[in-house]
Protein backbone atom coordinates (compact mmCIF):
# COMPACT_ATOMS: atom_id res chain seq x y z
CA UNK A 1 31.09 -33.02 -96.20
CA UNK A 2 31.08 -36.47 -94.06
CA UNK A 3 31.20 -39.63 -96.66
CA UNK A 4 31.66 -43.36 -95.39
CA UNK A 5 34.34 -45.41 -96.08
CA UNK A 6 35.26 -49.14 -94.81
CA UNK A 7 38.63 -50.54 -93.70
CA UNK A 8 39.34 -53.95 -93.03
CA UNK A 9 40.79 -54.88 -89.39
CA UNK A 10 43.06 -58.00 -89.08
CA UNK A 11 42.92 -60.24 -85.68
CA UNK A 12 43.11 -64.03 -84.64
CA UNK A 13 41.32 -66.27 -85.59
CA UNK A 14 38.70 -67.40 -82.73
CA UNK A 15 36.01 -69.99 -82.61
CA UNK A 16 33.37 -68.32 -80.88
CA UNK A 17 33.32 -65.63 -83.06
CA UNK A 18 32.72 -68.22 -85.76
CA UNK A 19 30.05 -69.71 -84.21
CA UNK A 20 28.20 -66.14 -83.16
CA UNK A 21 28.79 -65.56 -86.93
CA UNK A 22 27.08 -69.25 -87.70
CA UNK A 23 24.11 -68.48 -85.25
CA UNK A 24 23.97 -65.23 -86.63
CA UNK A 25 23.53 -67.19 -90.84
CA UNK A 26 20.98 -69.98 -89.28
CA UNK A 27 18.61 -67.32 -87.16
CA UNK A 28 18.35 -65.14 -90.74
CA UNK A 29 17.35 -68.34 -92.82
CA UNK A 30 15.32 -69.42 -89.94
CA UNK A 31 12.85 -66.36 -90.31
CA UNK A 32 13.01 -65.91 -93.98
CA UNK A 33 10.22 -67.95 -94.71
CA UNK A 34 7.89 -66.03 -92.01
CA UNK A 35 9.24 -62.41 -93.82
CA UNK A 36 8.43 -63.85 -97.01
CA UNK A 37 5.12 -63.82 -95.98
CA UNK A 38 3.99 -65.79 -99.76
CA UNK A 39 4.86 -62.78 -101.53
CA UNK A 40 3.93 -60.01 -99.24
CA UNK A 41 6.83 -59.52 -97.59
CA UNK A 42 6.77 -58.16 -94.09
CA UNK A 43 8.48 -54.60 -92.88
CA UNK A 44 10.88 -54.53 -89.80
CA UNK A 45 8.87 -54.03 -87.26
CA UNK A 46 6.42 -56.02 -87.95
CA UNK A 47 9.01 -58.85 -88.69
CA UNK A 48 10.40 -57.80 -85.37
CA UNK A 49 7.05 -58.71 -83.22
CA UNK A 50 6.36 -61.77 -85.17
CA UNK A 51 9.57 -63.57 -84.49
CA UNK A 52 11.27 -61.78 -81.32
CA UNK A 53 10.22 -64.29 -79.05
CA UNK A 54 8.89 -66.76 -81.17
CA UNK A 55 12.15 -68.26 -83.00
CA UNK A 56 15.04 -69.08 -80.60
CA UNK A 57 18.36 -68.48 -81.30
CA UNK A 58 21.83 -67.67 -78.50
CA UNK A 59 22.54 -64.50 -80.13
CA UNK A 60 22.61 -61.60 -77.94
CA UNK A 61 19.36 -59.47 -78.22
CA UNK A 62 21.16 -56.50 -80.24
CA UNK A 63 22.37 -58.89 -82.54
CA UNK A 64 18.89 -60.54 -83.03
CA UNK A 65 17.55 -57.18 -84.13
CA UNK A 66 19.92 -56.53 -86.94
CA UNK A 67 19.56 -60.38 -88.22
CA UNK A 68 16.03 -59.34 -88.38
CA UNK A 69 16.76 -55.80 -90.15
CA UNK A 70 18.84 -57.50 -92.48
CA UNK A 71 16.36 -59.55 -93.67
CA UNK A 72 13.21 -57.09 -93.85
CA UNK A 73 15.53 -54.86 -95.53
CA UNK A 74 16.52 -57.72 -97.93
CA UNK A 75 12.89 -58.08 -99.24
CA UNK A 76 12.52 -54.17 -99.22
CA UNK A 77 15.46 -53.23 -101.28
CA UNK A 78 14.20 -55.94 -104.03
CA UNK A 79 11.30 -54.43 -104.52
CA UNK A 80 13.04 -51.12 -104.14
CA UNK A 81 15.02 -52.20 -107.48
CA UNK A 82 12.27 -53.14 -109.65
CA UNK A 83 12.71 -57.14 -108.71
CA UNK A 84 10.58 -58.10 -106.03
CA UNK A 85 11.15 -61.57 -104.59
CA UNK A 86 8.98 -64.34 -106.44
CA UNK A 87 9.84 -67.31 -103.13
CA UNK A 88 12.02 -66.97 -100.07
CA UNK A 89 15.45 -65.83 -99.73
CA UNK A 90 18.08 -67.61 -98.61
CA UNK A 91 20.75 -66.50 -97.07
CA UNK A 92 24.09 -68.63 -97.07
CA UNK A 93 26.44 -65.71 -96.91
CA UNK A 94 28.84 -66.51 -93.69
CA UNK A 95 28.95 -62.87 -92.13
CA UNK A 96 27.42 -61.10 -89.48
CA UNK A 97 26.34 -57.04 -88.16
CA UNK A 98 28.12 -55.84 -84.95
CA UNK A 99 26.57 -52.28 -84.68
CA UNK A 100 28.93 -49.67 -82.53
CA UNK A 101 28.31 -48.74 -79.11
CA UNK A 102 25.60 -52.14 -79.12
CA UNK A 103 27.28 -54.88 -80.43
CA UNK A 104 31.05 -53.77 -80.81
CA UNK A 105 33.55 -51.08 -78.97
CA UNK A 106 37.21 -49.54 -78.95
CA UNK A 107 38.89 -49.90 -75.56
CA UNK A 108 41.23 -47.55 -74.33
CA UNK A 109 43.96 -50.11 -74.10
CA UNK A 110 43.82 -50.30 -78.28
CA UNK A 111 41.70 -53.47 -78.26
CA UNK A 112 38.68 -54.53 -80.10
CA UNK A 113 35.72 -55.69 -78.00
CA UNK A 114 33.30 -57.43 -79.31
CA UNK A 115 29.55 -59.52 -78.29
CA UNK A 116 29.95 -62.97 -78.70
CA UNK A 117 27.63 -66.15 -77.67
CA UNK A 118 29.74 -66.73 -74.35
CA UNK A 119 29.82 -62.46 -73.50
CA UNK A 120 32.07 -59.54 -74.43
CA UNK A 121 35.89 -60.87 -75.30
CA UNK A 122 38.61 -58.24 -76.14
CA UNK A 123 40.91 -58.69 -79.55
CA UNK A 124 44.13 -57.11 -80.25
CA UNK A 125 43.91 -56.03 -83.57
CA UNK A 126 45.67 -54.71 -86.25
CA UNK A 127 45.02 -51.59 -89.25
CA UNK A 128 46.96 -52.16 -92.35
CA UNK A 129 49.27 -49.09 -93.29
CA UNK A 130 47.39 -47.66 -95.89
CA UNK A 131 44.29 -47.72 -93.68
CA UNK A 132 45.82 -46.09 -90.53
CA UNK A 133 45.00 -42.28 -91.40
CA UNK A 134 41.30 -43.07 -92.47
CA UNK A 135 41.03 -45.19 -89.18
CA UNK A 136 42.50 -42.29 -86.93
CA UNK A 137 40.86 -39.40 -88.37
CA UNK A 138 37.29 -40.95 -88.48
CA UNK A 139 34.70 -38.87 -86.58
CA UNK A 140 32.47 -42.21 -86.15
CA UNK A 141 32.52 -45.97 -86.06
CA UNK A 142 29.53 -47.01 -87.22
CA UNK A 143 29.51 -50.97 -87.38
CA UNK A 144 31.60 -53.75 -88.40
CA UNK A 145 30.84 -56.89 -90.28
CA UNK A 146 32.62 -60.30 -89.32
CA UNK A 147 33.12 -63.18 -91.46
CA UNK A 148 33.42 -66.79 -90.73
CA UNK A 149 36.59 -66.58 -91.48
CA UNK A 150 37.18 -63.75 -88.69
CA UNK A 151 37.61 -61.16 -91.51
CA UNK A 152 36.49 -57.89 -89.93
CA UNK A 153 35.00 -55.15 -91.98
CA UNK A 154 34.80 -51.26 -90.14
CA UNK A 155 32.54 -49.01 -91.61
CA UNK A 156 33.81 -45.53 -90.35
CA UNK A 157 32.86 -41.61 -91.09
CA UNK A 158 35.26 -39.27 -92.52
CA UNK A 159 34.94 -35.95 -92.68
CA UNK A 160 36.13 -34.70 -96.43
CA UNK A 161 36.57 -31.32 -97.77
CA UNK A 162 33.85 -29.95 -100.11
CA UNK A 163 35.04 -29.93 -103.64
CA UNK A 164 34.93 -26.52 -105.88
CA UNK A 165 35.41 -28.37 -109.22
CA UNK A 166 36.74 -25.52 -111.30
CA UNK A 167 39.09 -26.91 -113.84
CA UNK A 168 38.08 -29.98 -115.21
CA UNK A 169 39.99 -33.16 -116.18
CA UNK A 170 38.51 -34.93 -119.50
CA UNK A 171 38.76 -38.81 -118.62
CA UNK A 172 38.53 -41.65 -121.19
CA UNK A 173 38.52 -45.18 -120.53
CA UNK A 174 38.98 -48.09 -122.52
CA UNK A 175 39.61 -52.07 -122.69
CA UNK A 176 43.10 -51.39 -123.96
CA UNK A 177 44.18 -48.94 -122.54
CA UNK A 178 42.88 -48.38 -118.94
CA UNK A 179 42.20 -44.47 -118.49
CA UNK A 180 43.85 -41.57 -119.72
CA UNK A 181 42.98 -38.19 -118.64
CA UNK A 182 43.59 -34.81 -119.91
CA UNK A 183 43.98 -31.07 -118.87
CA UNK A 184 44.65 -28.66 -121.20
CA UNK A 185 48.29 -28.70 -120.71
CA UNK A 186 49.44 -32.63 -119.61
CA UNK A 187 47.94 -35.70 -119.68
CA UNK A 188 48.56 -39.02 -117.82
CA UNK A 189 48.70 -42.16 -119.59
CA UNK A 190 48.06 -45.35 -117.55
CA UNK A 191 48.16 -48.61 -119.51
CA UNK A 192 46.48 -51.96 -118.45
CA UNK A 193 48.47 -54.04 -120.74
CA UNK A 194 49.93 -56.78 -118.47
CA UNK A 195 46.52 -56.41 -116.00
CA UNK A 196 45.13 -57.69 -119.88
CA UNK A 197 48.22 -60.19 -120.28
CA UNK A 198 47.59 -61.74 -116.70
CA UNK A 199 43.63 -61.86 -117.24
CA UNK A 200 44.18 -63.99 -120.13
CA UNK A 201 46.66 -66.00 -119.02
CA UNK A 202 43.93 -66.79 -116.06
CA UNK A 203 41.07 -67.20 -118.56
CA UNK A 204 42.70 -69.88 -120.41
CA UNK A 205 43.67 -71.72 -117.21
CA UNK A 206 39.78 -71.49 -116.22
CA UNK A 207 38.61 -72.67 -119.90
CA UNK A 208 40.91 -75.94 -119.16
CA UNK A 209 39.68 -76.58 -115.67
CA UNK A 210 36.19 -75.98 -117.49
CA UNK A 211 36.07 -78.73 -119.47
CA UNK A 212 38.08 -80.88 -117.03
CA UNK A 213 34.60 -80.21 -114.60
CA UNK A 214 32.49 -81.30 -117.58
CA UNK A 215 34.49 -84.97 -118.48
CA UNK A 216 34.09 -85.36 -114.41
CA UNK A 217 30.14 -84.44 -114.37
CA UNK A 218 29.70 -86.69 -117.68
CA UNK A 219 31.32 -89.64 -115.78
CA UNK A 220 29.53 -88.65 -112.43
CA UNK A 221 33.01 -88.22 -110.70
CA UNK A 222 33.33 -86.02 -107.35
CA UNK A 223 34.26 -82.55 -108.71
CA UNK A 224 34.53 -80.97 -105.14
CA UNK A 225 38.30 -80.18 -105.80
CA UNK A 226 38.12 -78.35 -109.17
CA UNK A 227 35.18 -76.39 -108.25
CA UNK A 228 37.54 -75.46 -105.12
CA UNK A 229 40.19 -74.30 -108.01
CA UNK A 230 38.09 -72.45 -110.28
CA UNK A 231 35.79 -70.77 -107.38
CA UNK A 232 39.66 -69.89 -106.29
CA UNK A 233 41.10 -68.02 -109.43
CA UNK A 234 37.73 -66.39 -109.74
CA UNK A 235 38.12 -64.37 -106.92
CA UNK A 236 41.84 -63.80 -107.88
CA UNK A 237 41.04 -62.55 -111.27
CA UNK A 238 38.53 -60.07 -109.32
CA UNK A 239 40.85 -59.33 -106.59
CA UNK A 240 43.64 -58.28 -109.27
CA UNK A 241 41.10 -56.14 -111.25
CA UNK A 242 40.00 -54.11 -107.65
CA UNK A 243 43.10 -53.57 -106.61
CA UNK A 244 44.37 -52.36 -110.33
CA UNK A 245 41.70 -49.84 -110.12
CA UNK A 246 42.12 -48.34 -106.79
CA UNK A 247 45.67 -47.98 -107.78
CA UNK A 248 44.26 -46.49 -111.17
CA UNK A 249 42.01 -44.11 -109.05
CA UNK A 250 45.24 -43.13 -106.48
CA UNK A 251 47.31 -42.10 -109.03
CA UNK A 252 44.36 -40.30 -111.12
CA UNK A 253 43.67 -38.20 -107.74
CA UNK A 254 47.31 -37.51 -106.84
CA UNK A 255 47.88 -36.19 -110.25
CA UNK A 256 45.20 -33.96 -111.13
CA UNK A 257 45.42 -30.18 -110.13
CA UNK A 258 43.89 -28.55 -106.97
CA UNK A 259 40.23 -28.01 -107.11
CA UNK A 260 39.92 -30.15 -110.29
CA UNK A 261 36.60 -32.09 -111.64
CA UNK A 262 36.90 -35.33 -113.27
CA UNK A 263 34.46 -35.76 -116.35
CA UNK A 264 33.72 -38.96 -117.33
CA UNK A 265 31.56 -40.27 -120.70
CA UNK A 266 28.12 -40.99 -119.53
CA UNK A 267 27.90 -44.63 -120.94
CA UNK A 268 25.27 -47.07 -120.86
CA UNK A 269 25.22 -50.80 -121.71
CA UNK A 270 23.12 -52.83 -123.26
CA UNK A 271 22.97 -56.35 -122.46
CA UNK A 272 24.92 -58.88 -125.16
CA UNK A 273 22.14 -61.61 -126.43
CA UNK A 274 23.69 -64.92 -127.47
CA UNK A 275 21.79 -64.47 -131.05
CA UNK A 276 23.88 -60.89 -131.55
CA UNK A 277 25.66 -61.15 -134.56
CA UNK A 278 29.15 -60.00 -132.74
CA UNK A 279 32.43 -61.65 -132.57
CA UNK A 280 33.05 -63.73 -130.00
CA UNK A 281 36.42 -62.30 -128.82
CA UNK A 282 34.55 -58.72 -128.88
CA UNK A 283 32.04 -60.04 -127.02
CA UNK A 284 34.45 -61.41 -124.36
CA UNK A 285 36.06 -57.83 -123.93
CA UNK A 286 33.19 -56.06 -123.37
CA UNK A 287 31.77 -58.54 -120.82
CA UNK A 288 34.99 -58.54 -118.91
CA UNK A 289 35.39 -55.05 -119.12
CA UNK A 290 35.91 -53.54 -115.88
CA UNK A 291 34.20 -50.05 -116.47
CA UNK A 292 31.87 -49.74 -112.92
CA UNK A 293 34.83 -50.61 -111.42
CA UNK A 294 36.91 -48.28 -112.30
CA UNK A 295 33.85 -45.75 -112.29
CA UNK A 296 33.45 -46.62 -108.42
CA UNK A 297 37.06 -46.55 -107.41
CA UNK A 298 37.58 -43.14 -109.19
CA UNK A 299 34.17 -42.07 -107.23
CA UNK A 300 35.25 -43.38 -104.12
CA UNK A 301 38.90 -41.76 -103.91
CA UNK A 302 38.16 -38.28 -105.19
CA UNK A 303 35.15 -38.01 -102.53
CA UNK A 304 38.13 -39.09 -100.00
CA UNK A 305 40.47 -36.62 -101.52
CA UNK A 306 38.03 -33.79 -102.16
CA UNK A 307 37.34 -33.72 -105.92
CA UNK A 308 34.12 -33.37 -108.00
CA UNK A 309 33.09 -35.82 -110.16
CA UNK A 310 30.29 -35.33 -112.74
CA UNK A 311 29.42 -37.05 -116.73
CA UNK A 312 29.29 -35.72 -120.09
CA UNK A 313 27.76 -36.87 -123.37
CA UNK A 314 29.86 -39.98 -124.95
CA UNK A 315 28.72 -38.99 -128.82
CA UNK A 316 31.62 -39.19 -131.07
CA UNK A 317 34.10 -37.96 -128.37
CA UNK A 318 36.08 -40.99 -130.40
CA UNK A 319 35.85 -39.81 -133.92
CA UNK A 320 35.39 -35.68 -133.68
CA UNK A 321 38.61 -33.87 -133.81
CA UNK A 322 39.78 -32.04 -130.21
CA UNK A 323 41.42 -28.74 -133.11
CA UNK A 324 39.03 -28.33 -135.23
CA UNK A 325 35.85 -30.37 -134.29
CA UNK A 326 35.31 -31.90 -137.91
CA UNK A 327 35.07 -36.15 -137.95
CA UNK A 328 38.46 -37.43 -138.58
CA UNK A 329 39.59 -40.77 -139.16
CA UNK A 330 40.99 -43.11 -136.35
CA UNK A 331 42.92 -46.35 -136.85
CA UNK A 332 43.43 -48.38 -133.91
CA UNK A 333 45.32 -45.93 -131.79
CA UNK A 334 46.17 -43.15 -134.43
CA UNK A 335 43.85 -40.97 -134.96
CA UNK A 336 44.57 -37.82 -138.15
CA UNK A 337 42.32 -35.39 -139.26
CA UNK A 338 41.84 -33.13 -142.23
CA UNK A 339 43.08 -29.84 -140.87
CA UNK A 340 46.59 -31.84 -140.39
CA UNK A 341 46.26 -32.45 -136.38
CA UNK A 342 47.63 -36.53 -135.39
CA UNK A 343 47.37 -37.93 -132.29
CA UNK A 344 46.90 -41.02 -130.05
CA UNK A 345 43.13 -41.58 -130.39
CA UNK A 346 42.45 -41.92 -126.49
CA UNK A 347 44.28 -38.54 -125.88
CA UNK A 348 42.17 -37.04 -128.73
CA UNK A 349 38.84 -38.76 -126.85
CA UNK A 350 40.19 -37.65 -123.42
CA UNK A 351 40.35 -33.79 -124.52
CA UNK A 352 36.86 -34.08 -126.06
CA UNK A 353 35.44 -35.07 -123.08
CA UNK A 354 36.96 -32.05 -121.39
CA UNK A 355 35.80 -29.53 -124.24
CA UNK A 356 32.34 -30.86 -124.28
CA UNK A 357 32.19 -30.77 -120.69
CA UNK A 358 33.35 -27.37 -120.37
CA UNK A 359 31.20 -25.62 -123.43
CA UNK A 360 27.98 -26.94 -122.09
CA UNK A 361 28.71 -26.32 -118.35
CA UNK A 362 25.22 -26.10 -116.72
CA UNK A 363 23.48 -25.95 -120.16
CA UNK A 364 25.51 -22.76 -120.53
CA UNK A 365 26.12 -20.77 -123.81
CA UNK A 366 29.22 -22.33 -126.16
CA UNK A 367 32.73 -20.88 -124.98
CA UNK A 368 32.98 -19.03 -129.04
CA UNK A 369 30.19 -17.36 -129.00
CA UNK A 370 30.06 -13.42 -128.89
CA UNK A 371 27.99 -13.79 -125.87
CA UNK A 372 30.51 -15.66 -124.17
CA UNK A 373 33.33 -13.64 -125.32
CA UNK A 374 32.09 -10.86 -124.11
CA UNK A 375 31.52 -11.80 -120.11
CA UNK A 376 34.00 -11.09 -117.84
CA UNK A 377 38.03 -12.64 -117.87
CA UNK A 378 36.71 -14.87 -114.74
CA UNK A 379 33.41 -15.91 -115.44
CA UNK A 380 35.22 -17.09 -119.39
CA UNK A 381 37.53 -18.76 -117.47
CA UNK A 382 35.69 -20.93 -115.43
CA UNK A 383 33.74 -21.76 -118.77
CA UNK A 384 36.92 -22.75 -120.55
């Protein structure tokens, strides 16, 4: 199985590639308008033969035709989504497509060589450690996207094992308490306690900044500078939360058994409305929840390491007891049931998830019924 991953590659800083990356920003808002088309937006090619030769621009003809992909595949994959654009796009977001092979190569002296406005220049770059096996075992490069602030992005293909998913891991997740997942003999525990402690300590300093940006708008003061501070802890708060969960999502892959299948609850969202008659602190949690997060990262590292993933039914995996399958009663964290069994409630929820998972495996029959019972020791096994 081949899957795609991206690495990031670390050079000097260099003005031309900033201002092939500028070019590359003012030639996509520059034909926006004309793909627009008032409402009808245009496909590639045609997009292509329209503006080609028509708008000018000092990128390098390779580069020209992905500014002009990117764009007709802007409009496309809005309507694609069920939100088709109502007026132009605009497109502000400093980075640019270097396609391999075209736009961007390896040289056999370890250097990165890349198109720029003035001709090919060579970079010495740099892979970060935990990076260097994905970027030596990759069967392809496929492209790389630069930033104004020479940030480089490789997209690369990896060829991955296929998984067998055979015993599966029951995984719950929570605001509390991060994940905890569950075999039917250990369980791993990982806590996001002081990610929670850090987040809040953040939120408050953004709630102060907050209404320090409103007393400045009210008095029609320059707020360039606190905007510069809140747009800055912003992306802190999201870099902490991405990085907690592909540590999450390492340690959940490293730990589960060979030719294991994480289960996850198959949970869907509604969106909050101001008028919902819900606390506002509960409100808060849920909306800073990091659940597709942690979803993705958990997706993305067991395709890397060879492990199946696949979703179960959510319904009162919370409240049901794992022993005896009656509704018990669950405080907080402590969760006791009638038949005598107590446990931490997300360890209870975790092994539900792996039960339910198991007993309807491909809509088969329930693992205690005669039917069942009565196949052969592997086929039970693989139920169980």
């Amino acid at each position: 199985m081949q899957v795609q991953r991206t690495i990031p590659l670390i050079i000097k800083k260099d003005e031309d590639l900033i201002k092939i990356v500028t070019e590359y920003i003012r030639f996509q808002q520059s034909i926006s308008e004309i793909a627009y088309n008032n409402g009808k937006p245009l496909a590639a090619v045609p997009l292509h033969k329209m503006v080609y030769y028509t708008v000018p621009s000092t990128l390098p003809s390779q580069l020209k035709c992905s500014a002009i992909r990117n764009v007709a595949g802007a409009y496309s994959s809005a309507k694609r989504n069920k939100h088709p654009a109502t007026k132009m796009f605009s497109f502000r977001r400093k980075s640019a497509l270097f396609l391999f092979n075209k736009d961007f190569s390896f040289t056999r002296y370890g250097q990165l060589s890349i198109s720029t406005s003035i001709g090919r220049k060579k970079f010495d770059f740099v892979v970060p450690d935990y990076a260097k096996s994905d970027f030596t075992d990759a069967i392809s490069y496929d492209s790389i996207v630069v930033t104004g602030s020479n940030r480089i992005t490789l997209c690369l293909t990896l060829k991955v094992p296929d998984p067998k998913s055979i015993i599966p891991v029951g995984i719950d997740l929570g605001i509390n308490n991060a994940l905890v997942a569950s075999t039917d003999k250990k369980t791993l525990f990982i806590s996001g306690s002081k990610l929670k402690q850090a987040n809040k300590k953040l939120r408050k300093v953004r709630q102060r900044l907050q209404q320090k940006l409103n007393v400045h708008k009210a008095k029609c003061r320059d707020t360039r500078s606190v905007r510069k501070v809140l747009k800055r802890l912003e992306q802190k708060h999201h870099n902490r939360n991405t990085t907690f969960c592909k540590e999450t999502a390492a340690k959940l892959c490293r730990w589960v058994p060979q030719n294991a299948i994480l289960i996850f609850e198959d949970l869907h969202f509604k969106q909050i409305k101001k008028t919902s008659k819900q606390r506002k602190g509960t409100r808060r949690k849920i909306s800073q929840w990091f659940y597709a997060q942690m979803i993705k990262a958990c997706t993305n590292r067991a395709q890397r390491d060879g492990i199946g993933i696949d979703y179960t039914n959510p319904f009162e995996t919370s409240q049901k007891c794992r022993k005896c399958g009656l509704l018990g009663i669950r405080i907080g964290h402590h969760f006791s049931c009638v038949c005598g069994h107590v446990e931490h409630a997300d360890v209870n929820a975790s092994h539900n998830v792996r039960l339910n998972y198991a007993v309807l495996r491909n809509s088969g029959l329930q693992s205690i019924s005669p039917e069942t019972l009565s196949l052969d020791k592997g086929k039970s096994q693989f139920l169980l």
